[in-house]
N, C-alpha and C. Protein backbone atom coordinates (compact mmCIF):
# COMPACT_ATOMS: atom_id res chain seq x y z
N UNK A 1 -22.66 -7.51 -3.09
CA UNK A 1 -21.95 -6.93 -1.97
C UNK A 1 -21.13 -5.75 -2.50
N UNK A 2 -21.24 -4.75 -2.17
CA UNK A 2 -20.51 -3.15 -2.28
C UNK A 2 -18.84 -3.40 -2.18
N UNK A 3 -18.50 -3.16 -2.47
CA UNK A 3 -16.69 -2.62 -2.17
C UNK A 3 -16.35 -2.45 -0.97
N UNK A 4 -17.25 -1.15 -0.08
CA UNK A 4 -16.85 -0.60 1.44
C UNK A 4 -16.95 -2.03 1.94
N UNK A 5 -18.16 -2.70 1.74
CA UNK A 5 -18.52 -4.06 2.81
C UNK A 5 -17.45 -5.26 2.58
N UNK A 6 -17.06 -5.65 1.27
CA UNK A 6 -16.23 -6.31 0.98
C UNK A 6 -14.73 -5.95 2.00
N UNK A 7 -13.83 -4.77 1.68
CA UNK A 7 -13.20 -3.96 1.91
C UNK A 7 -13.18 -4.01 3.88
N UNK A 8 -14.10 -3.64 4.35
CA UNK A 8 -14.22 -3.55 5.50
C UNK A 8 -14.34 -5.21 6.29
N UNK A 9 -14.74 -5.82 5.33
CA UNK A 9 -14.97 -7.42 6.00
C UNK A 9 -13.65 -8.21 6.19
N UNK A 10 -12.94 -8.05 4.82
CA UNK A 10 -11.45 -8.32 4.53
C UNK A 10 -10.66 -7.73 5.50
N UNK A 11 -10.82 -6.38 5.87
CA UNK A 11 -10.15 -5.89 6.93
C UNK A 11 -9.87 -6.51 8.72
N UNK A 12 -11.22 -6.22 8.64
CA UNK A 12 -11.47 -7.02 10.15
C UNK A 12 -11.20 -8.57 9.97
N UNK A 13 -11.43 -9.32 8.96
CA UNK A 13 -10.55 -10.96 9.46
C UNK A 13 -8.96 -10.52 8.89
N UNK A 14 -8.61 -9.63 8.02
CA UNK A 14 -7.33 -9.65 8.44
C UNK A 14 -6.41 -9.06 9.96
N UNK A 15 -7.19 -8.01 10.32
CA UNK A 15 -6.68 -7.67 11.71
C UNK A 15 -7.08 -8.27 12.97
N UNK A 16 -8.39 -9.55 12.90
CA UNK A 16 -8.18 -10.32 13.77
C UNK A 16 -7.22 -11.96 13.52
N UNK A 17 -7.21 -11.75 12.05
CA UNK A 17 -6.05 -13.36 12.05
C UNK A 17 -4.94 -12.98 13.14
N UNK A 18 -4.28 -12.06 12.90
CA UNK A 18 -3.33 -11.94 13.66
C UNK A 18 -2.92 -12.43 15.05
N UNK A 19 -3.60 -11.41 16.07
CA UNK A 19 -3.87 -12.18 17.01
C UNK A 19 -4.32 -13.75 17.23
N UNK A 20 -5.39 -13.91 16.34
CA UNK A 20 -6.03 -15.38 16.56
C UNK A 20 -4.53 -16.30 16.29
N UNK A 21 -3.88 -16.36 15.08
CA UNK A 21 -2.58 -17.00 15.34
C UNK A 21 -1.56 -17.30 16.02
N UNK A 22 -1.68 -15.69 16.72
CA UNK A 22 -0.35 -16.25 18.07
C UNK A 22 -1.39 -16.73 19.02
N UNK A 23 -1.94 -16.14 19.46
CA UNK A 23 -3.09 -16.52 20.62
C UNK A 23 -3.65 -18.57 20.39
N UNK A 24 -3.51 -19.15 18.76
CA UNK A 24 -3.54 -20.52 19.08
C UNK A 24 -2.54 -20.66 19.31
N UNK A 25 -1.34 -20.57 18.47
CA UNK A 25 0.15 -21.29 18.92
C UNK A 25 0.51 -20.94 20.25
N UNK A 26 -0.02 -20.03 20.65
CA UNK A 26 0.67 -20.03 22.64
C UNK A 26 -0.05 -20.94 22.94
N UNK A 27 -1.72 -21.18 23.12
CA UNK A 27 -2.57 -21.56 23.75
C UNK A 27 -1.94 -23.53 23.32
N UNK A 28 -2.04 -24.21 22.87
CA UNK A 28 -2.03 -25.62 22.64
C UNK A 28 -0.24 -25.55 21.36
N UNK A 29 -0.40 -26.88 20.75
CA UNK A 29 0.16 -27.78 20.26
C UNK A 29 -0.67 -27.87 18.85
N UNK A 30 -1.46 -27.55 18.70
CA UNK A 30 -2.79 -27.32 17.46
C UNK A 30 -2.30 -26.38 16.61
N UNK A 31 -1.81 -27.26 15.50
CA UNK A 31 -1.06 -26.61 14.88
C UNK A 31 -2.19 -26.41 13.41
N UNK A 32 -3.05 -26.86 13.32
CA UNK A 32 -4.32 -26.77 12.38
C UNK A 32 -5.10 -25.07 12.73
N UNK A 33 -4.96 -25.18 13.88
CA UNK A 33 -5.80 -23.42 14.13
C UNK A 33 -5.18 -22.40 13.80
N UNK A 34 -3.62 -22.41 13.66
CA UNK A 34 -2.71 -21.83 13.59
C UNK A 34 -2.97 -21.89 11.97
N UNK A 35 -2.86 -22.73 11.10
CA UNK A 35 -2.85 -22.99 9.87
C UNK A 35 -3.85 -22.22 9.32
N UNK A 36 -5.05 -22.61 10.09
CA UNK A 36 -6.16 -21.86 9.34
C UNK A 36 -6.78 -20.33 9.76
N UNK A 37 -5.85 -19.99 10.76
CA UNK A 37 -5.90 -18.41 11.24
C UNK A 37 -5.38 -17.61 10.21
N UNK A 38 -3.80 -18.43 9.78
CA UNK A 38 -2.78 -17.83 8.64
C UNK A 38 -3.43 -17.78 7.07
N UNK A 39 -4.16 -18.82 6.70
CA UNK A 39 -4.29 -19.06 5.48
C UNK A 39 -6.03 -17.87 5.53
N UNK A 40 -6.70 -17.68 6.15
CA UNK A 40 -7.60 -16.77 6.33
C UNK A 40 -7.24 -15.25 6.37
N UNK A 41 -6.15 -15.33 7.05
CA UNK A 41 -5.63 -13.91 6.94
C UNK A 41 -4.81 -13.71 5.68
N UNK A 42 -4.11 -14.59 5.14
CA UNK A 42 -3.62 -14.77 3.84
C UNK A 42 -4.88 -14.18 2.92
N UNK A 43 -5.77 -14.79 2.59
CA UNK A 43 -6.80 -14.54 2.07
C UNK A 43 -7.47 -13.32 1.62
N UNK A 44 -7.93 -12.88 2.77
CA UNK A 44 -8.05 -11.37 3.18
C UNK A 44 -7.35 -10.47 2.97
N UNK A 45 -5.77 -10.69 2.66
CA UNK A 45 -4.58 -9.84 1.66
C UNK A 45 -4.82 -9.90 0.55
N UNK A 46 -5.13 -10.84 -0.18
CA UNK A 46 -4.71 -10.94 -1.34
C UNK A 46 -6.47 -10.68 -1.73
N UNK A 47 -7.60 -10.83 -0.70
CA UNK A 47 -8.50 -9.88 -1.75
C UNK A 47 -8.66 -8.49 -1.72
N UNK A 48 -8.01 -7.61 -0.45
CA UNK A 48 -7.61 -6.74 -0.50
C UNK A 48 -6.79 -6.18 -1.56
N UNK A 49 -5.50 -6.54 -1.98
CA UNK A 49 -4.70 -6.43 -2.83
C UNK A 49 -5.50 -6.51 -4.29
N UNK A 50 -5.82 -7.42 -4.57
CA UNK A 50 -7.10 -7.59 -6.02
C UNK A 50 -7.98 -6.54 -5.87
N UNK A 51 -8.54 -6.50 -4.81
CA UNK A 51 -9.61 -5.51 -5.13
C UNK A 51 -9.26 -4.20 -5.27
N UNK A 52 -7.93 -3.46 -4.63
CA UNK A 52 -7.36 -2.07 -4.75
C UNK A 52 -7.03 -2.06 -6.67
N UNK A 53 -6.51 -3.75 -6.69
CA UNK A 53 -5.87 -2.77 -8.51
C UNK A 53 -6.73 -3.01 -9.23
N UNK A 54 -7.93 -3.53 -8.81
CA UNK A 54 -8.92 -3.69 -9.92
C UNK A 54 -10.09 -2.93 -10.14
N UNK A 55 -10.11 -1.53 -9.12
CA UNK A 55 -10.85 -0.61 -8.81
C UNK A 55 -10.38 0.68 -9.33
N UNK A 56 -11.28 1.69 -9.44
CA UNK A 56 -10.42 2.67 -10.33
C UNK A 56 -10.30 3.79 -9.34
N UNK A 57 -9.75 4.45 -8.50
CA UNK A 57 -10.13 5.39 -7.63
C UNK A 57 -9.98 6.81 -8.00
N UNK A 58 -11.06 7.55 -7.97
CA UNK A 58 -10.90 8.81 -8.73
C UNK A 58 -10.24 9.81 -8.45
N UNK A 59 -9.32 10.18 -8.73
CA UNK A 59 -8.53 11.40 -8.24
C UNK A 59 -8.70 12.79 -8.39
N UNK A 60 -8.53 13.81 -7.17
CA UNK A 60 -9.12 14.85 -7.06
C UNK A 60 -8.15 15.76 -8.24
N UNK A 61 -9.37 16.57 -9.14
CA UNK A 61 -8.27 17.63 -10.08
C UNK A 61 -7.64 18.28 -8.95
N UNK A 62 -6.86 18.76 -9.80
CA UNK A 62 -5.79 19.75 -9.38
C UNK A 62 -6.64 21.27 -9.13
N UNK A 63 -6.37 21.58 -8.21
CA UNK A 63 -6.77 22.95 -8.24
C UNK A 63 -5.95 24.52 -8.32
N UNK A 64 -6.25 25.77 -8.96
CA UNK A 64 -5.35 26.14 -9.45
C UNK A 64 -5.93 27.73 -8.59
N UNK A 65 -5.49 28.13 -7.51
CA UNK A 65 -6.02 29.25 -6.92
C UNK A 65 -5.62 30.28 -7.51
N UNK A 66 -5.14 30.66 -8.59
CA UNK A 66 -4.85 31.81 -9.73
C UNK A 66 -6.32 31.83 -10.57
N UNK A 67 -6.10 30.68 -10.85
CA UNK A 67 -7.10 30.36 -11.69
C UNK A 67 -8.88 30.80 -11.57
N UNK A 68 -8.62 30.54 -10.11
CA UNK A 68 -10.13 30.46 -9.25
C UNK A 68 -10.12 31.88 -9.17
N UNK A 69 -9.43 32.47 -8.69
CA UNK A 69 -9.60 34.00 -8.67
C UNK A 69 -9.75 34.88 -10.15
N UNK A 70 -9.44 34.42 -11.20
CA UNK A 70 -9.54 35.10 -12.48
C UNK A 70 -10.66 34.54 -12.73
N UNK A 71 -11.64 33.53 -12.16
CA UNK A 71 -12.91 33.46 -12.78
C UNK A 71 -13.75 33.89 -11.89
N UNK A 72 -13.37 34.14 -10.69
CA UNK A 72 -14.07 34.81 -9.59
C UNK A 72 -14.30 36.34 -9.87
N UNK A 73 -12.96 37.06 -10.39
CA UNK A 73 -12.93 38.36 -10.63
C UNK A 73 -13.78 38.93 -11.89
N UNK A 74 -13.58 37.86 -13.15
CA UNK A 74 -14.99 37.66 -14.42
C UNK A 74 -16.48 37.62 -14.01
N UNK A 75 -16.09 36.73 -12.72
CA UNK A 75 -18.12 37.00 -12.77
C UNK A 75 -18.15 38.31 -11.71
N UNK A 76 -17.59 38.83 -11.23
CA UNK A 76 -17.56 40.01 -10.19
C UNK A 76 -18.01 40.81 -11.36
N UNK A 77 -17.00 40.89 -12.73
CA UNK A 77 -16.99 41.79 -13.87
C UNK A 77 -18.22 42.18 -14.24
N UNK A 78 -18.82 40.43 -14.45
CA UNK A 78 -20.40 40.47 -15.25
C UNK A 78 -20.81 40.88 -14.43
N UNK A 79 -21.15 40.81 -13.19
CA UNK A 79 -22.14 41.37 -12.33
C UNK A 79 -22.33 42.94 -12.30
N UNK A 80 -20.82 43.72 -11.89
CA UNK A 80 -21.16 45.05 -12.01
C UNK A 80 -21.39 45.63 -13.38
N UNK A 81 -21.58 45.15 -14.62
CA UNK A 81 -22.24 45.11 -16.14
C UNK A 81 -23.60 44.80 -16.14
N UNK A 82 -24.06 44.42 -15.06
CA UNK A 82 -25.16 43.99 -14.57
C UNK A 82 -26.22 42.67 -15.08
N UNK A 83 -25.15 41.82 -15.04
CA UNK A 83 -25.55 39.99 -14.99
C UNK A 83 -26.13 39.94 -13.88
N UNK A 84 -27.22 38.74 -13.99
CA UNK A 84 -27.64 38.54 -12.46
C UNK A 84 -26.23 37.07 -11.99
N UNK A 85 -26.14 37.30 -10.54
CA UNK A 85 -24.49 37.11 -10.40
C UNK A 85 -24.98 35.48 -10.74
N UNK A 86 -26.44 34.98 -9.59
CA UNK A 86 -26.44 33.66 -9.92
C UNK A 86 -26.79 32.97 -11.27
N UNK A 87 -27.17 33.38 -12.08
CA UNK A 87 -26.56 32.94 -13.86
C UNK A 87 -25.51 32.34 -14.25
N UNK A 88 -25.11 33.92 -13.80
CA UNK A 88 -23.34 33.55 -13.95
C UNK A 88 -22.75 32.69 -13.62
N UNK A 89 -22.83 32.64 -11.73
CA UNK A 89 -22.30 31.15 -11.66
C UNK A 89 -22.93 29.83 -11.61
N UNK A 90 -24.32 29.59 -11.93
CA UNK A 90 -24.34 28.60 -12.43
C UNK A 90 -24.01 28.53 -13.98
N UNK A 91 -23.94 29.34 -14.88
CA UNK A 91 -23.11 29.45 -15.82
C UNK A 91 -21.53 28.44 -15.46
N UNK A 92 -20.86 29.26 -14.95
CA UNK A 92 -19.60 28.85 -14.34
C UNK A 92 -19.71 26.95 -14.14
N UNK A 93 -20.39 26.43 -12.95
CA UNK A 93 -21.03 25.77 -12.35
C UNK A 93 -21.03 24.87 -13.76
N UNK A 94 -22.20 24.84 -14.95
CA UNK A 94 -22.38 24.20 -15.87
C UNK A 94 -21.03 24.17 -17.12
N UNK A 95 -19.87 25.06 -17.33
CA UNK A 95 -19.03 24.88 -17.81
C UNK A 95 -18.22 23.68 -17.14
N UNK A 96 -18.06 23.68 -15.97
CA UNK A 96 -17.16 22.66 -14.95
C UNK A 96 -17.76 21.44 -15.33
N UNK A 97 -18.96 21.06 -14.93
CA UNK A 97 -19.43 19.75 -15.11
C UNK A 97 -19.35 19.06 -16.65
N UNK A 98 -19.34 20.13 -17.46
CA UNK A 98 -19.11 19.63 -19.22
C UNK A 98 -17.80 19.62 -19.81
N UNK A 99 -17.02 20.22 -18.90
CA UNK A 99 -15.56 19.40 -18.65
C UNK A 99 -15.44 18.34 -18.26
N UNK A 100 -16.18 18.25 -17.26
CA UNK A 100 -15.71 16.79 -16.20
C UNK A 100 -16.23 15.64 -17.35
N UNK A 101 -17.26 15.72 -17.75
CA UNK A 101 -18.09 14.76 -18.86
C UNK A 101 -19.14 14.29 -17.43
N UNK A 102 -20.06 14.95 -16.60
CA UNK A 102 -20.65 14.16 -15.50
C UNK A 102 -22.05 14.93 -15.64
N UNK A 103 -22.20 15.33 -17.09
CA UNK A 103 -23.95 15.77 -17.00
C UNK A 103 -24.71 14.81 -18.42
């Protein structure tokens, strides 16, 4: 089972325990439906909760619009030196990814 499905399953019995709990304790004296509405929605927190710190979520770099423009204005450079421009930026393109470590 995936994360989203996990994640999304946990969700929906936690946002229907809710209701289902008051909705038994108004409805009867049944204090067992009530019990097991709570301890289900209990549940559903705490695998929520486990599953957020035990997941790694990737965070977006920082982006640096100085930055982007001084490498924008370099391949403008190469080009009128007469690079072909798309080289260049897949040049560009293949420096990024061998930073990231994702080739």
């Amino acid at each position: 089972m995936s994360l989203r499905v996990l994640r999304s399953v946990c969700i929906c019995i936690f946002i229907a325990g809710i209701p289902a709990m008051i909705v038994s304790s108004i409805r009867g004296n049944n204090e067992g439906y009530v019990v097991t509405f709570g301890v289900l929605t209990a549940i559903a927190a705490i695998i929520l909760i486990a599953v957020a710190a035990a997941t790694k979520t990737p965070r977006i770099d920082v982006f640096s619009d100085a930055l982007a423009e001084k490498i924008e204005a370099r391949v403008n450079e190469l080009v009128t030196q007469g690079a072909n421009e798309d080289t260049a930026r897949q040049l560009v393109r293949q420096t990024i990814d061998l930073v990231r470590g994702s080739e």
